[in-house]
N, C-alpha and C. Protein backbone atom coordinates (compact mmCIF):
# COMPACT_ATOMS: atom_id res chain seq x y z
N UNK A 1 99.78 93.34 99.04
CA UNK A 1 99.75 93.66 100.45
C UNK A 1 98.79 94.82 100.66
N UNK A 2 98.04 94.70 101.70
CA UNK A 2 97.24 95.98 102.02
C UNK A 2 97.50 96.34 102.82
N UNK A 3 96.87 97.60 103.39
CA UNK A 3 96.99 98.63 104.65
C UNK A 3 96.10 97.65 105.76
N UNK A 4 96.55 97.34 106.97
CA UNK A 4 95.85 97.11 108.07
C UNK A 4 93.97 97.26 107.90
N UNK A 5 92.97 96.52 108.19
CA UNK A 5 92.05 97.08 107.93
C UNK A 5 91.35 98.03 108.78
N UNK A 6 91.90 98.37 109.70
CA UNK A 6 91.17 99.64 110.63
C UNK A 6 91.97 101.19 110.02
N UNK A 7 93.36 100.91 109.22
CA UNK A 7 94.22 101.88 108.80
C UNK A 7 93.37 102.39 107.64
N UNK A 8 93.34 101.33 106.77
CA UNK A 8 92.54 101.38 105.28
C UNK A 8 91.18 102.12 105.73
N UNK A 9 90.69 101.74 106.54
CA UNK A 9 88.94 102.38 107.15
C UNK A 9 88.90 104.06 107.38
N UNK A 10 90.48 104.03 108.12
CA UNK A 10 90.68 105.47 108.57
C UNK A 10 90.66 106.18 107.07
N UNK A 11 91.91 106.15 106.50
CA UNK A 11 92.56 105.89 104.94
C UNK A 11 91.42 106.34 104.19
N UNK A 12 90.19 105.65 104.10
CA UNK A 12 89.18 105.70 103.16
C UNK A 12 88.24 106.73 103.38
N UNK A 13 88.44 106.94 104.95
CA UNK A 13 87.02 107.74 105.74
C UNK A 13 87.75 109.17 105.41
N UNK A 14 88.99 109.63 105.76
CA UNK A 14 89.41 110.71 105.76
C UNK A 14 89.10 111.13 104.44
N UNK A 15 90.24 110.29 103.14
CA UNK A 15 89.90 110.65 101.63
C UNK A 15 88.84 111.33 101.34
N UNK A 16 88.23 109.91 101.52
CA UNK A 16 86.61 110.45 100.69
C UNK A 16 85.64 111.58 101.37
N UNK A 17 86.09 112.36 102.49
CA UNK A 17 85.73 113.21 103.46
C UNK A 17 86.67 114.48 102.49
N UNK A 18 88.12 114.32 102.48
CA UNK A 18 88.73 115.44 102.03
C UNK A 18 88.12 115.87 100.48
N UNK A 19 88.12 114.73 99.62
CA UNK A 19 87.79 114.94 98.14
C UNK A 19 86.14 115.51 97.83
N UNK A 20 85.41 115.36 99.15
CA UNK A 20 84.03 115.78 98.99
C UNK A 20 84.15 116.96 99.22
N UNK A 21 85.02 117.32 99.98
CA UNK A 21 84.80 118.99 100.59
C UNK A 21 85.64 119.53 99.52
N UNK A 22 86.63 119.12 99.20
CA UNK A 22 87.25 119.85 98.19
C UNK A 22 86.55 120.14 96.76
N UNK A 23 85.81 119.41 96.55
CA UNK A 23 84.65 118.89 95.31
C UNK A 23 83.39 120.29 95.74
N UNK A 24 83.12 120.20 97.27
CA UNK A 24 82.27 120.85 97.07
C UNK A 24 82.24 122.26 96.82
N UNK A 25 84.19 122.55 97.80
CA UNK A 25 84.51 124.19 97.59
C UNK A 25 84.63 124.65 95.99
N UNK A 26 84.75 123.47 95.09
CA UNK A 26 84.97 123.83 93.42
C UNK A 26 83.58 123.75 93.15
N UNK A 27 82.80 124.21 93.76
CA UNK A 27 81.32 123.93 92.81
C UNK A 27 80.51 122.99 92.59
N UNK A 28 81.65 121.69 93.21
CA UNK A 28 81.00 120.48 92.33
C UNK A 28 81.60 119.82 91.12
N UNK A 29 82.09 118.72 91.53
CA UNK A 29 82.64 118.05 90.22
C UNK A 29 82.07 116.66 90.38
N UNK A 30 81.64 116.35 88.53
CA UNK A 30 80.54 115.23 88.58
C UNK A 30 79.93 114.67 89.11
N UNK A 31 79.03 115.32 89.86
CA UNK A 31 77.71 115.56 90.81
C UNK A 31 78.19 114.95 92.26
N UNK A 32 79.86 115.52 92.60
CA UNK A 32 80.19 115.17 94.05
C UNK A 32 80.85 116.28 94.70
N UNK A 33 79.28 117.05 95.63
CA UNK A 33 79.83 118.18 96.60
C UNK A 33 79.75 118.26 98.25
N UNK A 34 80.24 116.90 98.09
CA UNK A 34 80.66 116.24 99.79
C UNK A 34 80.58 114.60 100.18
N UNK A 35 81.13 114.53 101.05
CA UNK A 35 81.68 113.21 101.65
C UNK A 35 80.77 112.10 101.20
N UNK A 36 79.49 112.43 101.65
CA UNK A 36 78.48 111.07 100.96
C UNK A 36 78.19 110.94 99.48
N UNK A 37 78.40 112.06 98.73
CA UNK A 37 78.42 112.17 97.29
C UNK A 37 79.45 111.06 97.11
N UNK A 38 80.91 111.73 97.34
CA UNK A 38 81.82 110.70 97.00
C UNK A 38 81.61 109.52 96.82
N UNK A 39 80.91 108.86 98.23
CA UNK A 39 81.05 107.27 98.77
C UNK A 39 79.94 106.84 97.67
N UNK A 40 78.79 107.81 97.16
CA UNK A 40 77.84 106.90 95.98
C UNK A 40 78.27 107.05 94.91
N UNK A 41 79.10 107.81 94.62
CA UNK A 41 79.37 108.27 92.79
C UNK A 41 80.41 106.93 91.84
N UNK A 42 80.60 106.98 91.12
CA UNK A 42 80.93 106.01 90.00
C UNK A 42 82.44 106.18 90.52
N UNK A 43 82.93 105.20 90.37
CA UNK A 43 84.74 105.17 90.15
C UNK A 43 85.02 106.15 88.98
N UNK A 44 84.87 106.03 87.96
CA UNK A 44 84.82 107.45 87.30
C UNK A 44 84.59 108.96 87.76
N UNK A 45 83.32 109.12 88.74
CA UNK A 45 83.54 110.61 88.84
C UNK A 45 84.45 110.42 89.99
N UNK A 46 84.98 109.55 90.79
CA UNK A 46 85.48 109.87 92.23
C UNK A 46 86.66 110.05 91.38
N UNK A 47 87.43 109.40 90.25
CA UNK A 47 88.62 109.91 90.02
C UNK A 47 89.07 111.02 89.50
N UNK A 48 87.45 112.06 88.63
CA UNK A 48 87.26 112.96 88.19
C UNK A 48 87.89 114.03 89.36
N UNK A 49 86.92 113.99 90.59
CA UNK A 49 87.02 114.77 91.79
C UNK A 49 88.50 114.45 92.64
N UNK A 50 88.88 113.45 92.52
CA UNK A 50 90.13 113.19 93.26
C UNK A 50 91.17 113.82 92.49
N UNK A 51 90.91 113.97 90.67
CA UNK A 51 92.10 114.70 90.14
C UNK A 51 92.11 115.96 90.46
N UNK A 52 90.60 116.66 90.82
CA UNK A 52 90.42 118.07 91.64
C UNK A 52 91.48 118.64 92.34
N UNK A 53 91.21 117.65 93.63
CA UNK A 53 92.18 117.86 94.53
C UNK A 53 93.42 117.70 94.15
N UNK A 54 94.14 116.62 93.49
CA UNK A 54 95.71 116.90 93.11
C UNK A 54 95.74 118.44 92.24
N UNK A 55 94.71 118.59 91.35
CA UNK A 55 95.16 119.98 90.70
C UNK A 55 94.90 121.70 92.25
N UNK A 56 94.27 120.86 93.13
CA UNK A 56 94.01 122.10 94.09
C UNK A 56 94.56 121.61 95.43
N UNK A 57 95.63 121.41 95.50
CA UNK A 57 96.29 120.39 96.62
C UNK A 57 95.84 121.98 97.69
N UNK A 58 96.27 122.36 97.71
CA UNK A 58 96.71 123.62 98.95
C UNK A 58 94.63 123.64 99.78
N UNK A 59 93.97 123.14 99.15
CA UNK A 59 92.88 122.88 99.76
C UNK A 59 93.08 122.41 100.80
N UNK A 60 93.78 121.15 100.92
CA UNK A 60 93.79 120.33 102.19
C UNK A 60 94.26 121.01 103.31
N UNK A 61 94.69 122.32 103.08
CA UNK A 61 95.01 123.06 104.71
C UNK A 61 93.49 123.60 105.05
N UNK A 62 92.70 124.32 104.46
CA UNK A 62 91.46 124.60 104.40
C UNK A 62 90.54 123.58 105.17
N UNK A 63 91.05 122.36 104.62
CA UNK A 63 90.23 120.94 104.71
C UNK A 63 90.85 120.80 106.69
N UNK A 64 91.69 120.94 106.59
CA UNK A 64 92.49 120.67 108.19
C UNK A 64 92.40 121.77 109.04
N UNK A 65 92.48 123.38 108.85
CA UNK A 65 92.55 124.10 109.66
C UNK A 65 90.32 124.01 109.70
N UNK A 66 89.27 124.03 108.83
CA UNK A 66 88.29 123.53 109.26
C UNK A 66 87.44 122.57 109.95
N UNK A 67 88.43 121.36 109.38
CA UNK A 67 88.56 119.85 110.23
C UNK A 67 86.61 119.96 109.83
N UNK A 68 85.87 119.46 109.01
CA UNK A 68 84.28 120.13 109.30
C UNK A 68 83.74 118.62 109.30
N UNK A 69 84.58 117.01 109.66
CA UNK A 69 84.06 115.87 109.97
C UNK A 69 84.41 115.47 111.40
N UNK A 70 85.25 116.68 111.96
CA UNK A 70 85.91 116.35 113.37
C UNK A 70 86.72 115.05 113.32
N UNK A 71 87.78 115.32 112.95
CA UNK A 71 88.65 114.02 112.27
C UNK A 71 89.67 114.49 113.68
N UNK A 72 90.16 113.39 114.71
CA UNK A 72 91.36 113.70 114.85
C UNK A 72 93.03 114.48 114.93
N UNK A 73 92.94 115.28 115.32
CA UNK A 73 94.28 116.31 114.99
C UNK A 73 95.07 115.38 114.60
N UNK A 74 95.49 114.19 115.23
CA UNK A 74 96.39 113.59 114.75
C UNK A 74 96.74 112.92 113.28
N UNK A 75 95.04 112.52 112.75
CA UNK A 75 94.91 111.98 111.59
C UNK A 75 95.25 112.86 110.68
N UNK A 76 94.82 114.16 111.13
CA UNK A 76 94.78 115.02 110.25
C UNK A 76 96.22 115.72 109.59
N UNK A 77 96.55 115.61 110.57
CA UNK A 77 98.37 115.80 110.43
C UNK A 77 98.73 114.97 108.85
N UNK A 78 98.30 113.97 108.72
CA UNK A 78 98.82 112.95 107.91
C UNK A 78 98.32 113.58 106.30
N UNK A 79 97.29 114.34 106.23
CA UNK A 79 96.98 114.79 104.97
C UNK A 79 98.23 115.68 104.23
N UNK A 80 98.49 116.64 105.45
CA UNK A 80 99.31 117.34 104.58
C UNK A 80 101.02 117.11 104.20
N UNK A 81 100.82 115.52 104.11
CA UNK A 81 101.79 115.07 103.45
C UNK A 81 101.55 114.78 102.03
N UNK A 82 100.00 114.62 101.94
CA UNK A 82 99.66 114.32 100.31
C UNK A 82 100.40 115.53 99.16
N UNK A 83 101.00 116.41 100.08
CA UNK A 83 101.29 117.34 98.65
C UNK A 83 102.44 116.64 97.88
N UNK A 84 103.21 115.67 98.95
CA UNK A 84 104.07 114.57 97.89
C UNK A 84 103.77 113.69 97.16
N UNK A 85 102.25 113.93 96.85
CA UNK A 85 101.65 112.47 96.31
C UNK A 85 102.55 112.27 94.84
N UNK A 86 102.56 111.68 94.07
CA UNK A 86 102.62 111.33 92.35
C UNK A 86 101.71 109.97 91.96
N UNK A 87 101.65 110.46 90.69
CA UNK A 87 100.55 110.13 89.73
C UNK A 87 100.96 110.45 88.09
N UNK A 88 100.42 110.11 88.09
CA UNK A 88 100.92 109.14 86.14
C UNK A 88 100.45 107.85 85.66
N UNK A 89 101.51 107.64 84.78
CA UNK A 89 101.71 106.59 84.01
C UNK A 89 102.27 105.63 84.90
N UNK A 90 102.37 104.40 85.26
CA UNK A 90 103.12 103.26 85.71
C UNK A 90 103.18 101.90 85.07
N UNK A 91 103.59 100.95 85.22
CA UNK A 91 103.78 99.79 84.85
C UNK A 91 104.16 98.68 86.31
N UNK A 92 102.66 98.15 86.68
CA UNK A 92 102.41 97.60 88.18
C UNK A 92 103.39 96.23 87.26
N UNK A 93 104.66 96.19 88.02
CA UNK A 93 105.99 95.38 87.43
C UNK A 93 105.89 93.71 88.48
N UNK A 94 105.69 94.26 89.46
CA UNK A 94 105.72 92.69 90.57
C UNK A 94 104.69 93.16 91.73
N UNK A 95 104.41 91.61 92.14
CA UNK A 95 103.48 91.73 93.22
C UNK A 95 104.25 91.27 94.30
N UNK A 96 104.79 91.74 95.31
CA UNK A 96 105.85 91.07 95.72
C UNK A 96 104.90 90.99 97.48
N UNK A 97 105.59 90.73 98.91
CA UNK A 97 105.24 90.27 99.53
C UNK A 97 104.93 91.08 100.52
N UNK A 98 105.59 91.91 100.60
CA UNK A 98 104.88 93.71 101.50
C UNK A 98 104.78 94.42 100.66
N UNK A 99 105.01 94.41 99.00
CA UNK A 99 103.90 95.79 98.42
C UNK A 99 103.67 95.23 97.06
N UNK A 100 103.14 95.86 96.14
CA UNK A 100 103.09 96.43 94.72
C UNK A 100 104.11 97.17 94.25
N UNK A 101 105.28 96.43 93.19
CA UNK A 101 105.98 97.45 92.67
C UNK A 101 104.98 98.22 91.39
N UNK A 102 105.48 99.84 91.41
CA UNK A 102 105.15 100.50 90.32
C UNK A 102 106.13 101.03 89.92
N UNK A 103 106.60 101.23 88.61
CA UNK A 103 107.86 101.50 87.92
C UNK A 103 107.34 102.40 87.33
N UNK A 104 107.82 103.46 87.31
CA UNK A 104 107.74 104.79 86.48
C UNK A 104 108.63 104.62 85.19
N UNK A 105 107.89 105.57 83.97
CA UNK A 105 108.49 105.42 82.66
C UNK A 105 110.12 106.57 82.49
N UNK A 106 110.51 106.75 84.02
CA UNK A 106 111.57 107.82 83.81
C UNK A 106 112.84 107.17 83.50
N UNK A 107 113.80 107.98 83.19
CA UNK A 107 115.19 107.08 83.15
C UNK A 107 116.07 108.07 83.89
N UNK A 108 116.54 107.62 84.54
CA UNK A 108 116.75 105.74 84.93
C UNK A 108 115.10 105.76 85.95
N UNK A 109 114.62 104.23 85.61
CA UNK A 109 113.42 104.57 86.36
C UNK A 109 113.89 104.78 87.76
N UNK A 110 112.16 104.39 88.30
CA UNK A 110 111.85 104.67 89.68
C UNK A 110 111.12 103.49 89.76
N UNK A 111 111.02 102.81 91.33
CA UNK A 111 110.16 101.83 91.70
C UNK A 111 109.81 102.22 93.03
N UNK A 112 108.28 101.61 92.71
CA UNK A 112 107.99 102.57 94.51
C UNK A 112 106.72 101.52 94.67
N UNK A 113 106.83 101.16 95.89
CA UNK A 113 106.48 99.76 96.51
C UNK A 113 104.94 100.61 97.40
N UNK A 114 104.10 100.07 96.85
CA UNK A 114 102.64 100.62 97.27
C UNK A 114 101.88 99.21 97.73
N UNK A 115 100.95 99.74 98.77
CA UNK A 115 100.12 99.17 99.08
C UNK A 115 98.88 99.24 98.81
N UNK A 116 97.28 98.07 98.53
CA UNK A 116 96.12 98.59 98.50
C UNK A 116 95.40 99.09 99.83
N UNK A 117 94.07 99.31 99.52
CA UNK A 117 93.33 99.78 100.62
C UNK A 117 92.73 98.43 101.48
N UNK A 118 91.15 98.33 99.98
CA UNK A 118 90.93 96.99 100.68
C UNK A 118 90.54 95.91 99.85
N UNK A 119 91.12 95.94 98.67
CA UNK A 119 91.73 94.81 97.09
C UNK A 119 93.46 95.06 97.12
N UNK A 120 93.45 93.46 97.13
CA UNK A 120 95.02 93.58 96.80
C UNK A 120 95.34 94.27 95.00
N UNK A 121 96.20 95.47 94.64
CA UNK A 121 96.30 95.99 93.55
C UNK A 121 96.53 94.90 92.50
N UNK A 122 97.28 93.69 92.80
CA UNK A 122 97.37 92.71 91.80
C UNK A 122 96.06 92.13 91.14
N UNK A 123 94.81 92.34 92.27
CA UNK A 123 93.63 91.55 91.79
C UNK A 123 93.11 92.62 90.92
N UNK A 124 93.18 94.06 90.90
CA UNK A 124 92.55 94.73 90.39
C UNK A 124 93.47 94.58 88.49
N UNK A 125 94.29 94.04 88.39
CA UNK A 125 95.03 94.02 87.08
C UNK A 125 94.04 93.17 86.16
N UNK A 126 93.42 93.45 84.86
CA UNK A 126 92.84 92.49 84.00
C UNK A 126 94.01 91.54 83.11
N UNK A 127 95.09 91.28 83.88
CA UNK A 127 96.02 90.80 83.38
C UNK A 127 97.10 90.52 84.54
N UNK A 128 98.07 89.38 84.12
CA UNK A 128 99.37 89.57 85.31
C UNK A 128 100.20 90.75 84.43
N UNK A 129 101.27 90.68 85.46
CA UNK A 129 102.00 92.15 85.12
C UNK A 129 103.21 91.59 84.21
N UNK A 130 103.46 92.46 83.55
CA UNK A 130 103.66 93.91 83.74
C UNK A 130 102.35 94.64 82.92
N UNK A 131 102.12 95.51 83.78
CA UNK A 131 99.97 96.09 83.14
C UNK A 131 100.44 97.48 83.19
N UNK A 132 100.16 98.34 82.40
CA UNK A 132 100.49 99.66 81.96
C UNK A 132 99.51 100.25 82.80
N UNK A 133 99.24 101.36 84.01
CA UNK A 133 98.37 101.92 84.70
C UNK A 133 98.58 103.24 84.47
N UNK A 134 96.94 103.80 84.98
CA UNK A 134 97.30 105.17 85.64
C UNK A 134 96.67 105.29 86.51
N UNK A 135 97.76 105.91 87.99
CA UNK A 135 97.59 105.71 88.88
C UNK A 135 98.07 106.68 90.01
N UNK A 136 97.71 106.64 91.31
CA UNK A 136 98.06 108.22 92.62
C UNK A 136 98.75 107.37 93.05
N UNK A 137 99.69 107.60 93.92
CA UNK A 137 100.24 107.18 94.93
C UNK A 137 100.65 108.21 96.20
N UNK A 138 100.14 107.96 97.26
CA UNK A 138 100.12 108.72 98.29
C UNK A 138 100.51 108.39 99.86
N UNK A 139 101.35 109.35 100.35
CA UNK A 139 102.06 108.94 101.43
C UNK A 139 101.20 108.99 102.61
N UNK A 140 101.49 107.47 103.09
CA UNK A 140 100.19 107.72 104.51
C UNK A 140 100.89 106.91 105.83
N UNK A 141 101.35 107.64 106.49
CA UNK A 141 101.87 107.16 108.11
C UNK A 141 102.89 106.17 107.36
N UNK A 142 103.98 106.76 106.70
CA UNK A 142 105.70 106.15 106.35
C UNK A 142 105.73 105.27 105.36
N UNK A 143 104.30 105.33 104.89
CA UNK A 143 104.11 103.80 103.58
C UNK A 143 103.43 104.77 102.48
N UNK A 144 103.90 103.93 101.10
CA UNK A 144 103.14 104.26 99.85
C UNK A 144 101.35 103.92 99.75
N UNK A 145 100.63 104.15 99.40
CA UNK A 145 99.35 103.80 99.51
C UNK A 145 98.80 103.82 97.82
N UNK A 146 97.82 103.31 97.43
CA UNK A 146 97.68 103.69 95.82
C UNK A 146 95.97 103.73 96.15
N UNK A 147 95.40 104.99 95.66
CA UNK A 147 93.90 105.04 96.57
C UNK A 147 92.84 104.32 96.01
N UNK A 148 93.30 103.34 95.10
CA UNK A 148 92.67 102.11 94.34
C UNK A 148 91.60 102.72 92.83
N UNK A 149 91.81 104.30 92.58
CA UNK A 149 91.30 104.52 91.52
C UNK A 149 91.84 104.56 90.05
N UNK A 150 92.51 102.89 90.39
CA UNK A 150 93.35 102.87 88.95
C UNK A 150 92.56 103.03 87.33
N UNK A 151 93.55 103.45 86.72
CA UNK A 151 93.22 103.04 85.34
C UNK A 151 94.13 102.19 84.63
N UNK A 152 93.87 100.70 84.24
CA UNK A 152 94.56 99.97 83.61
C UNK A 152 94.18 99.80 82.46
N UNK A 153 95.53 100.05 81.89
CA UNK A 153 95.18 100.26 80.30
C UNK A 153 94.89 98.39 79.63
N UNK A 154 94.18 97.87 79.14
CA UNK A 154 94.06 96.61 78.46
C UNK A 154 95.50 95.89 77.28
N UNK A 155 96.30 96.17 77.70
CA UNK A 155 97.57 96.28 76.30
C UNK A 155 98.04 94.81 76.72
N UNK A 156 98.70 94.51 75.45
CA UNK A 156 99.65 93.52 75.59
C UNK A 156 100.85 93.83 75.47
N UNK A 157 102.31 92.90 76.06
CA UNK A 157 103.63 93.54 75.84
C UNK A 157 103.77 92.29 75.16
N UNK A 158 105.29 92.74 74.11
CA UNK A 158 105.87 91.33 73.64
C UNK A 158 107.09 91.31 74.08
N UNK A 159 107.52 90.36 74.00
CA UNK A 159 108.71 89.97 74.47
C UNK A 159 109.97 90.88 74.77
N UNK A 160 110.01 91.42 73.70
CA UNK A 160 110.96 92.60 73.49
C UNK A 160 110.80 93.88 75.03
N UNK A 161 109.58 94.07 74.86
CA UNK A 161 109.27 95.06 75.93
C UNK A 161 109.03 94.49 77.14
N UNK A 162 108.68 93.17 77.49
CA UNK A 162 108.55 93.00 78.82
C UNK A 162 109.85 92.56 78.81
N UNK A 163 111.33 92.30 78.34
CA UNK A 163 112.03 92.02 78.35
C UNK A 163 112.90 93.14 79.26
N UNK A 164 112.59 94.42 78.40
CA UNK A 164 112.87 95.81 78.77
C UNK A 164 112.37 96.31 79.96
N UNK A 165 111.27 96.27 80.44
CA UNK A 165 110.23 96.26 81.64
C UNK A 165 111.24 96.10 82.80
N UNK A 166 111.83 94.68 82.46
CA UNK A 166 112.35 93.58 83.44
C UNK A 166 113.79 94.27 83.48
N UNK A 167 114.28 95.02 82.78
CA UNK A 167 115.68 95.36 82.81
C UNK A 167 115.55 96.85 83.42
N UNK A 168 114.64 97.29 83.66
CA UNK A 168 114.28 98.52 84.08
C UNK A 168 114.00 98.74 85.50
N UNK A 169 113.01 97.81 85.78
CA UNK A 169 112.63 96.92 87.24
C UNK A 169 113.99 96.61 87.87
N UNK A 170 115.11 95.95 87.42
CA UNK A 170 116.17 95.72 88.29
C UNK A 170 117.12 96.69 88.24
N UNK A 171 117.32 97.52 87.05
CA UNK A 171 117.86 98.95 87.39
C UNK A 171 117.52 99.74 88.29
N UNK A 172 115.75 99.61 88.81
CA UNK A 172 114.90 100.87 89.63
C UNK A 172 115.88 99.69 90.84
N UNK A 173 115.59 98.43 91.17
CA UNK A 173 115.82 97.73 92.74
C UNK A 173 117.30 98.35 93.25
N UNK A 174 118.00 98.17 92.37
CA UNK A 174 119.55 98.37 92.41
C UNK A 174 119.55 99.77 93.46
N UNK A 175 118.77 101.02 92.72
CA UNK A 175 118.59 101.88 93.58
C UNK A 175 117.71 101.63 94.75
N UNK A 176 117.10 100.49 94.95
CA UNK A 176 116.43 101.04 95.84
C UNK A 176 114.38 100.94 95.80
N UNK A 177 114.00 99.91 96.23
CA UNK A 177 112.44 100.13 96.14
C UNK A 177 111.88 101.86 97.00
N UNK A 178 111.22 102.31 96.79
CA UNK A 178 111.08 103.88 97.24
C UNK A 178 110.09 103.29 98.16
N UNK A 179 109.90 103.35 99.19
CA UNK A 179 108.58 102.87 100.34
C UNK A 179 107.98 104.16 101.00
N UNK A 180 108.40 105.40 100.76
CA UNK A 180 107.63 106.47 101.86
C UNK A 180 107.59 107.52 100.48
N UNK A 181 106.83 108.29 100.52
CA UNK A 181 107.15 109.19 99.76
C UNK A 181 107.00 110.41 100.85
N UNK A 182 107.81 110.22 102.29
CA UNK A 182 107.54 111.80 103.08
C UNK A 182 109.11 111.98 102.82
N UNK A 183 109.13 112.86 103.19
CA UNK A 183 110.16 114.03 102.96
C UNK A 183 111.31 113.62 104.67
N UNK A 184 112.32 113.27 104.40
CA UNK A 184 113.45 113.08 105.85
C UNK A 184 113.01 114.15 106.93
């Protein structure tokens, strides 16, 4: 399932606007020190610069009380929910029909139902699931979002473990698919 495509447009325009400026207040990370850097650089450095920002979250007030793309007050509101983002390890478990489950390796896990931008996350798997990732997930207007700069690891499971996967997956449902990561 994806984000609306005028949502995803917003979604993409803001990001790659926040991670440039934040890129550029650090100096520069792998040759991206603003918004159009971002949009040409490799999926590699954008995830380089996007880990920036999760390690310098408190930027994004900087990024909002400057506003320096004239973004919307309203849009802008929506950033500084990213300080709930998470990121890790996952295991993209089902593709189901309004999201992407991702199961965290915690116990008892976690499952948290994400959406793509503008690839469904299942197409991006070099495999069906269960696919070992690493991956953001970020809260955007009451939904999970995943900002499509996965890393999927190439592995195989055997039986035993996708067996386990699957027993983990219905332990996370039992509680609960997680769909927002904002705060009540």
């Amino acid at each position: 399932m994806l984000l609306p495509p005028e949502e995803a447009s917003l979604f993409i325009s803001i990001y790659s606007s926040l991670i440039g400026f934040v890129a550029g207040r650090l100096g520069g990370v792998a040759r991206i020190v603003d918004a159009e850097t971002f949009r040409r650089a490799s999926n590699e450095a954008r995830a380089k610069a996007r880990d920036k920002l999760l390690g310098n979250i408190a930027l994004i007030d900087d990024f909002v009380d400057e506003n320096p793309y004239q973004f919307p007050e309203r849009e802008l509101s929506n950033l500084l929910k990213f300080e709930h983002f998470i990121s890790g390890k996952f295991f993209v478990e089902q593709d189901l029909k309004d999201y992407t489950v991702f199961l965290n390796e915690e116990n008892p896990p976690k499952a948290y139902g994400a959406l793509g931008l503008t690839d469904e996350i299942i197409e991006m798997m070099p495999c069906p699931p269960p696919v070992l990732v690493s991956a953001v997930l970020l809260p955007w207007k009451g939904q999970i979002v995943c900002d499509g700069l996965i890393l999927a690891y190439n592995v195989g499971f055997g039986s035993g473990i996708r067996k386990s996967l699957k027993e983990s997956y219905l332990q996370a449902k039992k509680q609960g698919i997680i769909t927002s990561l904002e705060p009540l």
